[in-house]
C-alpha atoms as a PDB file:
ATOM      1  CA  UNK A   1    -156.924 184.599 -26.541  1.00  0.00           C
ATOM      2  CA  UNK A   2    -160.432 183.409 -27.634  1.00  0.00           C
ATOM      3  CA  UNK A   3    -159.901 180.760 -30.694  1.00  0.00           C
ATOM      4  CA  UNK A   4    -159.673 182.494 -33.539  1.00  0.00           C
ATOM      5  CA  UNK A   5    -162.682 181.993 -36.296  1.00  0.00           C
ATOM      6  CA  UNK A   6    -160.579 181.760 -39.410  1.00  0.00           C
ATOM      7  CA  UNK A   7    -156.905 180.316 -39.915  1.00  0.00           C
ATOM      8  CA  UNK A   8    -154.561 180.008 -43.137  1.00  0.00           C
ATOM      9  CA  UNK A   9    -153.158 176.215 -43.011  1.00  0.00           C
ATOM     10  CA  UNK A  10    -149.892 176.720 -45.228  1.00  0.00           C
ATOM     11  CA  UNK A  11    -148.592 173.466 -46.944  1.00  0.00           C
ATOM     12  CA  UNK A  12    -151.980 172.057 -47.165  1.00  0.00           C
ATOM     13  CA  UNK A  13    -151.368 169.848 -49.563  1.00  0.00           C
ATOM     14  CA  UNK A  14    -148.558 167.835 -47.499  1.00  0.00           C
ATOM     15  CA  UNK A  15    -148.257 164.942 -44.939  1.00  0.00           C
ATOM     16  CA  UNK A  16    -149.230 167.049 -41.665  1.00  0.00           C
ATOM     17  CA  UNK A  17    -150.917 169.652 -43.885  1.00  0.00           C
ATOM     18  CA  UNK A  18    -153.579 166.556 -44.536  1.00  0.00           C
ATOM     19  CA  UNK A  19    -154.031 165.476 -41.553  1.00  0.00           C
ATOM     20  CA  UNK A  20    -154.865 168.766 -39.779  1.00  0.00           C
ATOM     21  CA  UNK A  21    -157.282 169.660 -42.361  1.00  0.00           C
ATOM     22  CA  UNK A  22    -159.158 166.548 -41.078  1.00  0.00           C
ATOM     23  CA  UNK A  23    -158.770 167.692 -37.465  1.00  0.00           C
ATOM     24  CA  UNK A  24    -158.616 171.150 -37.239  1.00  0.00           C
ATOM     25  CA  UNK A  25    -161.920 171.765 -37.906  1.00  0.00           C
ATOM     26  CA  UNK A  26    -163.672 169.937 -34.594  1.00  0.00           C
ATOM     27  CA  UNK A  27    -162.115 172.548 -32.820  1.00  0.00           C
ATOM     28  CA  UNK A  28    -164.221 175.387 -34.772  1.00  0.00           C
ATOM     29  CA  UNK A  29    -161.817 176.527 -37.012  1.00  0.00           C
ATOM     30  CA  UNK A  30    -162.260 177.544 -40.504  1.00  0.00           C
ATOM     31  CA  UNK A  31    -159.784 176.710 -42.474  1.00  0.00           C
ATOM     32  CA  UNK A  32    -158.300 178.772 -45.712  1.00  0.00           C
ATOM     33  CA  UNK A  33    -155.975 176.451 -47.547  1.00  0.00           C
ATOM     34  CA  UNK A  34    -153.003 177.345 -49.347  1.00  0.00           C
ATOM     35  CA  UNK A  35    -149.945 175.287 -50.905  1.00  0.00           C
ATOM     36  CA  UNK A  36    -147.975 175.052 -53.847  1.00  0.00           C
ATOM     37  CA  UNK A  37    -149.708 171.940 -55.201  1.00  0.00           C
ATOM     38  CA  UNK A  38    -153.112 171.382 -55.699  1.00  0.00           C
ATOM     39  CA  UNK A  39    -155.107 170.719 -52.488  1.00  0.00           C
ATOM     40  CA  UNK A  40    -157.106 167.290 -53.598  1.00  0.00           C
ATOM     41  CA  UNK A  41    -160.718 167.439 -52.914  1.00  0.00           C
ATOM     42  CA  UNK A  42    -160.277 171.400 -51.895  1.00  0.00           C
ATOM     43  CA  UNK A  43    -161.612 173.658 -55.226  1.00  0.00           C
ATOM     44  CA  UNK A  44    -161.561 176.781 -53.232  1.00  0.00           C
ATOM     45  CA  UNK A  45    -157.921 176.286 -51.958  1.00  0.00           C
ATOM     46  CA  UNK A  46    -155.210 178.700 -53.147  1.00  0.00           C
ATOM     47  CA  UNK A  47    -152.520 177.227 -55.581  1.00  0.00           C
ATOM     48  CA  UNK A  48    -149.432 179.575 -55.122  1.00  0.00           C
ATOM     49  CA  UNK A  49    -145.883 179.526 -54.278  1.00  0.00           C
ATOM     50  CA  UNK A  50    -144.804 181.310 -51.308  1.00  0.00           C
ATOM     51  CA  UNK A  51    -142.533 183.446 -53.436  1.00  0.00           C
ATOM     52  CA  UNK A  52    -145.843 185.103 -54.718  1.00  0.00           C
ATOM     53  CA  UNK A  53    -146.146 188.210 -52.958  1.00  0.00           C
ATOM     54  CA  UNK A  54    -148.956 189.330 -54.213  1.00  0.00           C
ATOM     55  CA  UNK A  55    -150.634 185.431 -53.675  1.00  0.00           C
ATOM     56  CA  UNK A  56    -149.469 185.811 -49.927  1.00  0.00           C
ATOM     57  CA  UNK A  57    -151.681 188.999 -49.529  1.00  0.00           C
ATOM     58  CA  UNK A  58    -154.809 187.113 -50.810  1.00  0.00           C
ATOM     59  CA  UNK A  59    -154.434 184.825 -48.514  1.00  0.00           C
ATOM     60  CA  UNK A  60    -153.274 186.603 -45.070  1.00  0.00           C
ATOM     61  CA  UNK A  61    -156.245 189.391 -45.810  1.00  0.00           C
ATOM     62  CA  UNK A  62    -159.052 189.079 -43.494  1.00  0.00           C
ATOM     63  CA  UNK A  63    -157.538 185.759 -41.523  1.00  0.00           C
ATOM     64  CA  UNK A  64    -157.565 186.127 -37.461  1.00  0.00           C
ATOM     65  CA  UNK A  65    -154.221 183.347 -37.410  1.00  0.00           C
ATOM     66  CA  UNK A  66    -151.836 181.508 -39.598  1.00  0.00           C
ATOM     67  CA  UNK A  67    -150.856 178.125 -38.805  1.00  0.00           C
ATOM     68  CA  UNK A  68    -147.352 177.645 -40.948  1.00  0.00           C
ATOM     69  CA  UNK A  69    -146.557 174.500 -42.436  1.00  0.00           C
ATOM     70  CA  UNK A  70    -145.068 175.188 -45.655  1.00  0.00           C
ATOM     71  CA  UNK A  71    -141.705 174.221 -46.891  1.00  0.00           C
ATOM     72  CA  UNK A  72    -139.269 171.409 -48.016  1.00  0.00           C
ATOM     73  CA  UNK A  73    -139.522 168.886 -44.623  1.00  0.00           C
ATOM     74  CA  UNK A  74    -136.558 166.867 -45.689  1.00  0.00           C
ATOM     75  CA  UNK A  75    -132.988 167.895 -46.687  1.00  0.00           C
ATOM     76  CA  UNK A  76    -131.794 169.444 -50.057  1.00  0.00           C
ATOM     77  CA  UNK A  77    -129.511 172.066 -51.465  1.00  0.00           C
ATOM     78  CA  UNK A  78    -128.741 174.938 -49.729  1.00  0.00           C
ATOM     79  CA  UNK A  79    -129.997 176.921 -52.899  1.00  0.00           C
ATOM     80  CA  UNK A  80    -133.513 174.710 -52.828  1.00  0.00           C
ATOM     81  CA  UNK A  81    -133.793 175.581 -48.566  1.00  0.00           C
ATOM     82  CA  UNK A  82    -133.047 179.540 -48.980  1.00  0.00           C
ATOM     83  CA  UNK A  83    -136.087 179.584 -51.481  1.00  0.00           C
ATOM     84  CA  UNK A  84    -138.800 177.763 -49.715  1.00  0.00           C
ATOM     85  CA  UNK A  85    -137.942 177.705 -46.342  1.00  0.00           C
ATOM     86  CA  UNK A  86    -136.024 181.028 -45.384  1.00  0.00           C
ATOM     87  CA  UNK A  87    -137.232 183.461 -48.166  1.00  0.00           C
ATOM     88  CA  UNK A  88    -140.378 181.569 -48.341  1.00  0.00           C
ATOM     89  CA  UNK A  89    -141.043 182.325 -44.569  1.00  0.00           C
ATOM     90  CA  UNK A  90    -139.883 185.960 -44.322  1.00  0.00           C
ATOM     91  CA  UNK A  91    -142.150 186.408 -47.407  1.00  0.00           C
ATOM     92  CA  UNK A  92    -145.314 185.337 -45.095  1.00  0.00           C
ATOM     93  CA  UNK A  93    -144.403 186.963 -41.935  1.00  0.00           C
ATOM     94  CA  UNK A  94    -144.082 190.235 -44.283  1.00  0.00           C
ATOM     95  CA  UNK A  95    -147.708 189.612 -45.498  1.00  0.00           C
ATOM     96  CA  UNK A  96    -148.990 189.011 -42.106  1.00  0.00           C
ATOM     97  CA  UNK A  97    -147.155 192.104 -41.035  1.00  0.00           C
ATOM     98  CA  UNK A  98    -149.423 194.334 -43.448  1.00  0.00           C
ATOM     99  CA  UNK A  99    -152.297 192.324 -42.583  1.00  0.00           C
ATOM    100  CA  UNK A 100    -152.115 193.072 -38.583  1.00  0.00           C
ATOM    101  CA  UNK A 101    -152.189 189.437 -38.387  1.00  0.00           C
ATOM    102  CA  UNK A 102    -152.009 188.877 -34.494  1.00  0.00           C
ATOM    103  CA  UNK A 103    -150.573 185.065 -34.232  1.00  0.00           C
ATOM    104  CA  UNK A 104    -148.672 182.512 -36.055  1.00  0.00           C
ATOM    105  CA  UNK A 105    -148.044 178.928 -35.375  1.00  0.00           C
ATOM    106  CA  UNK A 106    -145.008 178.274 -36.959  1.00  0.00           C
ATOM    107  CA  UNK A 107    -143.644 174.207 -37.757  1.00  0.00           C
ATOM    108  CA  UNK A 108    -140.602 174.187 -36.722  1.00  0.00           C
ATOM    109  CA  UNK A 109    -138.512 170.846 -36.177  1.00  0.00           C
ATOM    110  CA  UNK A 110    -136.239 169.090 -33.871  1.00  0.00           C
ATOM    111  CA  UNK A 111    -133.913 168.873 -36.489  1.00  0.00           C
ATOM    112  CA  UNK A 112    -133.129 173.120 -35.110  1.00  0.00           C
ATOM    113  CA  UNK A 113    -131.180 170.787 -32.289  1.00  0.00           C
ATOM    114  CA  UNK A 114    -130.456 167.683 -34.485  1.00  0.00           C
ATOM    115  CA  UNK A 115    -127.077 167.408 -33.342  1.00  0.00           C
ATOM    116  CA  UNK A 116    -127.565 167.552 -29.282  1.00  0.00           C
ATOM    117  CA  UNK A 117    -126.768 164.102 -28.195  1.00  0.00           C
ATOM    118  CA  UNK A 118    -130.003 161.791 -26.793  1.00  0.00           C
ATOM    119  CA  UNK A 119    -130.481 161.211 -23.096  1.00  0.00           C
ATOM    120  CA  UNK A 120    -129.582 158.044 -22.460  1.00  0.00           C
ATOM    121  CA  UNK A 121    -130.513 156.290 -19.239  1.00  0.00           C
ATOM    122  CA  UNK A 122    -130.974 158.541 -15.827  1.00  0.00           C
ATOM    123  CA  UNK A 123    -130.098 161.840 -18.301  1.00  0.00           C
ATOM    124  CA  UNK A 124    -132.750 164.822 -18.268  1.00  0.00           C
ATOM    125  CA  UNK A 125    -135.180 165.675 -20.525  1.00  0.00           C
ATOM    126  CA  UNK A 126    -133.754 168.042 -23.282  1.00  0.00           C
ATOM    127  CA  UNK A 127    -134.842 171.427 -22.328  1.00  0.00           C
ATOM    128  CA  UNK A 128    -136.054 173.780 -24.883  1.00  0.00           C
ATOM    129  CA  UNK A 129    -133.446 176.335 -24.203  1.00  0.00           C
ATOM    130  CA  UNK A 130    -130.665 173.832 -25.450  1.00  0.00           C
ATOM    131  CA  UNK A 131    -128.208 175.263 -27.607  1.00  0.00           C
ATOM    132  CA  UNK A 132    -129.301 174.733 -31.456  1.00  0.00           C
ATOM    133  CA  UNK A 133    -127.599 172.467 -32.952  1.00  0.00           C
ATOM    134  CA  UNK A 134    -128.937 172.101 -36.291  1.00  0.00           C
ATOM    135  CA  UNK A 135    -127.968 168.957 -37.706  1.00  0.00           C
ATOM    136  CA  UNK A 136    -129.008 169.632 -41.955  1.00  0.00           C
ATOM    137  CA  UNK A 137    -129.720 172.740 -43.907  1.00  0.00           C
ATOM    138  CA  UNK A 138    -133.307 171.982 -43.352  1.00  0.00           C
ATOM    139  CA  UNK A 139    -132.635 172.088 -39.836  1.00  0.00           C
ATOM    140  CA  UNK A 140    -130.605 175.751 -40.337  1.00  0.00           C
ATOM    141  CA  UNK A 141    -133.623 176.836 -42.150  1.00  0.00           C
ATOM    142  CA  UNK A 142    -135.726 176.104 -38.607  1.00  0.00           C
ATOM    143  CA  UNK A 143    -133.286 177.935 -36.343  1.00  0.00           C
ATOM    144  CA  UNK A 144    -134.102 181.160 -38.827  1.00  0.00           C
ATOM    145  CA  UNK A 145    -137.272 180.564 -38.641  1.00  0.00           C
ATOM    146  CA  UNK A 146    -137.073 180.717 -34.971  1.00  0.00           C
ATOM    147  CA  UNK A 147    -135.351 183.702 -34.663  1.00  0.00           C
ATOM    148  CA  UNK A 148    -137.369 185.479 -37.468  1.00  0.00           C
ATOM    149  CA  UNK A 149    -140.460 185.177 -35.204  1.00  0.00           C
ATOM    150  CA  UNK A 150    -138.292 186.214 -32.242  1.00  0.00           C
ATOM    151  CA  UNK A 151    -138.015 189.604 -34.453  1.00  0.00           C
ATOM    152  CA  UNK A 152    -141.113 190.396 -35.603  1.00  0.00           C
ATOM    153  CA  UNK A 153    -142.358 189.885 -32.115  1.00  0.00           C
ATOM    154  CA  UNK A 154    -139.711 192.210 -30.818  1.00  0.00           C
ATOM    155  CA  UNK A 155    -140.382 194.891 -33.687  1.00  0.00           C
ATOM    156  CA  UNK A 156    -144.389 194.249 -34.769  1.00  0.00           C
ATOM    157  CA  UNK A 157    -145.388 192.897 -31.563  1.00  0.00           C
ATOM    158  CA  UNK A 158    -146.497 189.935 -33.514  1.00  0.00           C
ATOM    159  CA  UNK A 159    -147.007 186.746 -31.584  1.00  0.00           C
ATOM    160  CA  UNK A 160    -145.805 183.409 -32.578  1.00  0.00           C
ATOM    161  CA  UNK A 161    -145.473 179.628 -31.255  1.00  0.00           C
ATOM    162  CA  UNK A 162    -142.757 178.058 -32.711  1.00  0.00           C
ATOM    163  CA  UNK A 163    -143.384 174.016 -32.487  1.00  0.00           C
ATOM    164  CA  UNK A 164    -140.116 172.139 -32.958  1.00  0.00           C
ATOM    165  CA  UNK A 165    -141.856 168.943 -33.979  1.00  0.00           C
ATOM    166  CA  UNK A 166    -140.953 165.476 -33.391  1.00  0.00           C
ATOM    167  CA  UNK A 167    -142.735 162.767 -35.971  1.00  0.00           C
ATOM    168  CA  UNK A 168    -146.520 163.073 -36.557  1.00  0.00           C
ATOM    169  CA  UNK A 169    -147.836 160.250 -38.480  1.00  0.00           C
ATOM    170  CA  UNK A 170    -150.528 157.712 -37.597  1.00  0.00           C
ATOM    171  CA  UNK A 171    -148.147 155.291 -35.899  1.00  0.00           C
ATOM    172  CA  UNK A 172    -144.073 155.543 -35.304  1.00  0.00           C
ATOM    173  CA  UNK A 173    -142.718 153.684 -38.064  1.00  0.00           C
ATOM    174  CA  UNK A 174    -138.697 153.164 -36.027  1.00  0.00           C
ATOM    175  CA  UNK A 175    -137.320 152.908 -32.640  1.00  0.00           C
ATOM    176  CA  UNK A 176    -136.460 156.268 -32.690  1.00  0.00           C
ATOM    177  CA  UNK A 177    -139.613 157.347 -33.899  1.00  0.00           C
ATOM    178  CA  UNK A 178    -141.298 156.324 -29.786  1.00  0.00           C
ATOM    179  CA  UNK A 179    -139.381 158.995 -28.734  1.00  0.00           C
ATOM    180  CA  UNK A 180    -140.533 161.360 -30.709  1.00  0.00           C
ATOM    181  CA  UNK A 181    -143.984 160.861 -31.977  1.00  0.00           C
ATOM    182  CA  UNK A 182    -146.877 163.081 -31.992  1.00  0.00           C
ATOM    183  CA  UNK A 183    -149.887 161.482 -32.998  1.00  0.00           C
ATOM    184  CA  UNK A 184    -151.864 163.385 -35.116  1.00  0.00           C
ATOM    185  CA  UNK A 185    -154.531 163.974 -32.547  1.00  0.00           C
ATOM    186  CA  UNK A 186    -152.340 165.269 -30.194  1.00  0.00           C
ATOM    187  CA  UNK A 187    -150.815 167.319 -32.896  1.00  0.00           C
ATOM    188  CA  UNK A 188    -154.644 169.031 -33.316  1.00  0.00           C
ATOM    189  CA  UNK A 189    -154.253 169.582 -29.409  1.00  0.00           C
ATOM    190  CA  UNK A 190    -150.948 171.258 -29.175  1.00  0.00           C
ATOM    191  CA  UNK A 191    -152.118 173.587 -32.512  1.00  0.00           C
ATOM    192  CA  UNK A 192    -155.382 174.153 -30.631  1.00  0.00           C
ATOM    193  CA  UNK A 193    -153.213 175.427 -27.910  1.00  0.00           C
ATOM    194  CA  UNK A 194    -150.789 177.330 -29.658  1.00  0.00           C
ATOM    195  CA  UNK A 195    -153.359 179.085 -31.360  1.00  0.00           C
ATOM    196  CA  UNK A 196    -155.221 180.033 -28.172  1.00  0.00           C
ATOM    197  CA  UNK A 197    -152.898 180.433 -24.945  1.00  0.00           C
ATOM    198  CA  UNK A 198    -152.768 183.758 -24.078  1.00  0.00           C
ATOM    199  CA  UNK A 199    -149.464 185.990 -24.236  1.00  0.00           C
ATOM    200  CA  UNK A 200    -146.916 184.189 -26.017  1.00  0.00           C
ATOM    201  CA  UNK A 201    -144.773 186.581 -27.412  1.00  0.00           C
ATOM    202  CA  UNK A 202    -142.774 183.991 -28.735  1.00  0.00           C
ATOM    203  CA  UNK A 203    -142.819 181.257 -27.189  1.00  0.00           C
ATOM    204  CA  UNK A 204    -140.883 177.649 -28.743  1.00  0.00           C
ATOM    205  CA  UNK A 205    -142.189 174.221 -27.563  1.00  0.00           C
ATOM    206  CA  UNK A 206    -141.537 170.751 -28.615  1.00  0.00           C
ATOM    207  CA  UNK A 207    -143.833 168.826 -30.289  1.00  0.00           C
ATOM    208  CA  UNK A 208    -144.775 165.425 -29.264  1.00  0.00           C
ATOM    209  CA  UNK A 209    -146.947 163.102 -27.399  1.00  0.00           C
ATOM    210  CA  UNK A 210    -146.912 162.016 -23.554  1.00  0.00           C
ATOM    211  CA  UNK A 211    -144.396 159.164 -24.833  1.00  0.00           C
ATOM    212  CA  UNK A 212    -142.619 156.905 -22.312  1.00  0.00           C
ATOM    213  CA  UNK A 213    -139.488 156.895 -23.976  1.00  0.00           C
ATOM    214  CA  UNK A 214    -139.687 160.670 -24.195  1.00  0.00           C
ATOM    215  CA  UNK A 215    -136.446 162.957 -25.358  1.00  0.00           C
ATOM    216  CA  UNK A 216    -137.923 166.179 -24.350  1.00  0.00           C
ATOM    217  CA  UNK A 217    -139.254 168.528 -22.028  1.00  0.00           C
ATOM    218  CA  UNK A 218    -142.694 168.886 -22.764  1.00  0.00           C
ATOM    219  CA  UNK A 219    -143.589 171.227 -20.031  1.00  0.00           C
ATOM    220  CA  UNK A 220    -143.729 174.743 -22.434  1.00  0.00           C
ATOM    221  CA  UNK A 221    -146.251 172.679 -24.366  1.00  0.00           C
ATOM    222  CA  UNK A 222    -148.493 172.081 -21.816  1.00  0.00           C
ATOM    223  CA  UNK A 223    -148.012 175.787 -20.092  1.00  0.00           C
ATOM    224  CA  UNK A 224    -150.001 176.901 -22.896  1.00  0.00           C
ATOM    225  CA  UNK A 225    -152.729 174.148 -22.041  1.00  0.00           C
ATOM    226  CA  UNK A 226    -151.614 171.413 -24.316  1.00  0.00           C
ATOM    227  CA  UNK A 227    -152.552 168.066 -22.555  1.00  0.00           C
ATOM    228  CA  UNK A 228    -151.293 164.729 -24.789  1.00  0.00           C
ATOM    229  CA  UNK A 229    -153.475 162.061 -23.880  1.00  0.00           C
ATOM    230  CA  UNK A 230    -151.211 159.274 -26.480  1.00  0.00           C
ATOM    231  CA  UNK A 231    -148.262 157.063 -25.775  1.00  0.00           C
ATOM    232  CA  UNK A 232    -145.658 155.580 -28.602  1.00  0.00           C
ATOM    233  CA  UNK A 233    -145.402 152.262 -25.842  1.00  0.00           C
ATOM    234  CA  UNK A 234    -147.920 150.132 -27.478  1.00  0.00           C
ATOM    235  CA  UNK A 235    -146.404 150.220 -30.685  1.00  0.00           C
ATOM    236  CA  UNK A 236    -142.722 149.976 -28.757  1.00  0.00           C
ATOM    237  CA  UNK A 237    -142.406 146.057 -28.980  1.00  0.00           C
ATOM    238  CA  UNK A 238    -143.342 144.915 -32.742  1.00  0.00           C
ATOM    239  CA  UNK A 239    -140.675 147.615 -33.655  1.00  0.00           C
ATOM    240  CA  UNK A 240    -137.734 146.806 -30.965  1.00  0.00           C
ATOM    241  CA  UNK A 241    -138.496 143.125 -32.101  1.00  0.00           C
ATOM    242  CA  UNK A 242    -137.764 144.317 -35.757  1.00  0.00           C
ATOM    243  CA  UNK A 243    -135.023 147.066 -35.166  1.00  0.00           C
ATOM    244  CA  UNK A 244    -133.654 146.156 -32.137  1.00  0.00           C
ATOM    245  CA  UNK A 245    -133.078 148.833 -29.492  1.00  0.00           C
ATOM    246  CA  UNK A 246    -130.651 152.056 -30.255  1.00  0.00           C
ATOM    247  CA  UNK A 247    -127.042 151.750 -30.095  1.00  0.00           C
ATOM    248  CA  UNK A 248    -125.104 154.251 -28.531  1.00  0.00           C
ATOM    249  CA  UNK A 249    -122.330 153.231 -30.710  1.00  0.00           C
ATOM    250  CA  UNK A 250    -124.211 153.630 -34.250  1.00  0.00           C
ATOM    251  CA  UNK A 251    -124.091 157.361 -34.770  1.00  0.00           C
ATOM    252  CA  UNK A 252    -127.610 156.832 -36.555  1.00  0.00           C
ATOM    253  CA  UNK A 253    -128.648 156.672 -32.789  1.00  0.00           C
ATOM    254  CA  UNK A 254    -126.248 159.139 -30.633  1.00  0.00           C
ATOM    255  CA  UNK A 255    -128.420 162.348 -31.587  1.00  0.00           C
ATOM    256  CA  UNK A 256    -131.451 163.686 -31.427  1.00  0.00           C
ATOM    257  CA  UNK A 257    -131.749 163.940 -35.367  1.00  0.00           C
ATOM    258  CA  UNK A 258    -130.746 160.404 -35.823  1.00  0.00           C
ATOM    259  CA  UNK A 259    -129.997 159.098 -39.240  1.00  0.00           C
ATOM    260  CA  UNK A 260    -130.596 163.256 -40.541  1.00  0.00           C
ATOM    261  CA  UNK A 261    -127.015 163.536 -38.690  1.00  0.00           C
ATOM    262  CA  UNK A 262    -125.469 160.867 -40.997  1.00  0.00           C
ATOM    263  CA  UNK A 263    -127.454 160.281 -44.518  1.00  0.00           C
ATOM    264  CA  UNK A 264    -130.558 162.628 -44.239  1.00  0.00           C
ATOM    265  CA  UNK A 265    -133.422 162.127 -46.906  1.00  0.00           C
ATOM    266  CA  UNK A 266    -133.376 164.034 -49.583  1.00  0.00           C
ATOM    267  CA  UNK A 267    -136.453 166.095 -51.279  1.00  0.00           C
ATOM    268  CA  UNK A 268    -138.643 165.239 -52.773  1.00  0.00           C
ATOM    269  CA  UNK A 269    -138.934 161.960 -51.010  1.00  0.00           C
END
């Protein structure tokens, strides 16, 4: 579909929120911000919760895409999750439902499979169509979001990429983390895509870069023309040299979700 002019960036105030308001834009997007805190540096941004119904239709009406970040990212109660996450998310696909909005990108986690075990040695990549296997509440809240966009695509014919993302920060910060990583660039890319690719339906992808330590299969990612041009490996040896390598034996390491299948971080962080 031809890149659509204007895009809603929930949870623009956060960690990859930031980053893709710096990036986004190369690709000729224009940007309408909207998060729960105040966006520094952005006066025109929209301050609202995503229980605000009528603060949703403000900022859905005359948008082309939404690219969904909002939410807790980390664990906490169950009560906290249903709020932000779950209600929070039916809430905008209801608004963009009104709206006729065509296309939504929507963050969803690895932490919707937490729980499947890591390949280890000769194993396969994880495919994409591995059982769910959430490993927190957080992680529940991604497997609804998942199958909410499976719905509305089904009954509104509304299109949605679902991006279970890996790590995106400027560098992995742990072992684990070079399995994982998306840098943010590459993160710009695969959004770019998502936003773009023609007939999705819905469509769910991991989210990472080209890393040679990879988990996953990236190949739904790049069927709707995501290419990752970074690598985790340079960064791989300062960080074995301080962690050490995984253990198959620490259950901080067995799982995809690592230490969010153990002692997961609580919100706020």
């Amino acid at each position: 579909m031809p890149a659509p002019r204007t895009v809603l960036l929930t949870g623009a105030a956060g960690g990859l929120g930031t980053l893709m308001r710096g990036l986004l834009p190369a690709y000729g997007y224009e940007l309408r911000l909207f998060d729960s805190r105040p966006v520094e540096g952005e006066p025109g941004a929209l301050t609202a919760d995503l229980a605000d119904k009528g603060a949703l239709r403000e900022a859905v009406d005359g948008v082309d895409a939404i690219l969904h970040l909002a939410g807790i990212s980390l664990e906490a109660s169950f009560d906290k999750i249903l709020k932000a996450n779950i209600e929070g998310t039916y809430n905008l696909y209801e608004a963009a439902r009104a709206a006729g909005i065509p296309r939504t990108v929507f963050a969803s986690s690895n932490h919707a499979v937490g729980f499947t075990p890591r390949p280890q040695g000769d194993d396969p990549l994880i495919p994409v169509d591995t059982p769910r296997r959430p490993d927190t509440y957080y992680g529940l809240s991604k497997c609804f979001g998942e199958d909410l966009a499976q719905l509305y695509w089904d009954l509104h014919g509304m299109e949605t990429v679902s991006v279970r993302i890996g790590s995106c920060f400027a560098e992995p910060t742990s072992v684990r983390m070079l399995s994982v990583w998306m840098s943010p660039a590459d993160g710009a890319r695969l959004f770019h895509a998502a936003l773009t690719a023609e007939d999705v339906g819905h469509t769910v992808v991991y989210g990472s870069s080209a890393n040679t330590r990879l988990w996953w299969d990236l190949s739904g990612a790049r069927a709707l023309g995501y290419d990752p041009r970074d690598d985790s490996e340079p960064y791989a040896a300062k960080l074995i040299a301080e962690q050490g390598e995984l253990d198959p034996a620490n259950p901080d390491h067995a799982h995809l979700g690592g230490h969010f299948t153990t002692h997961p971080p609580q919100w706020p962080h």
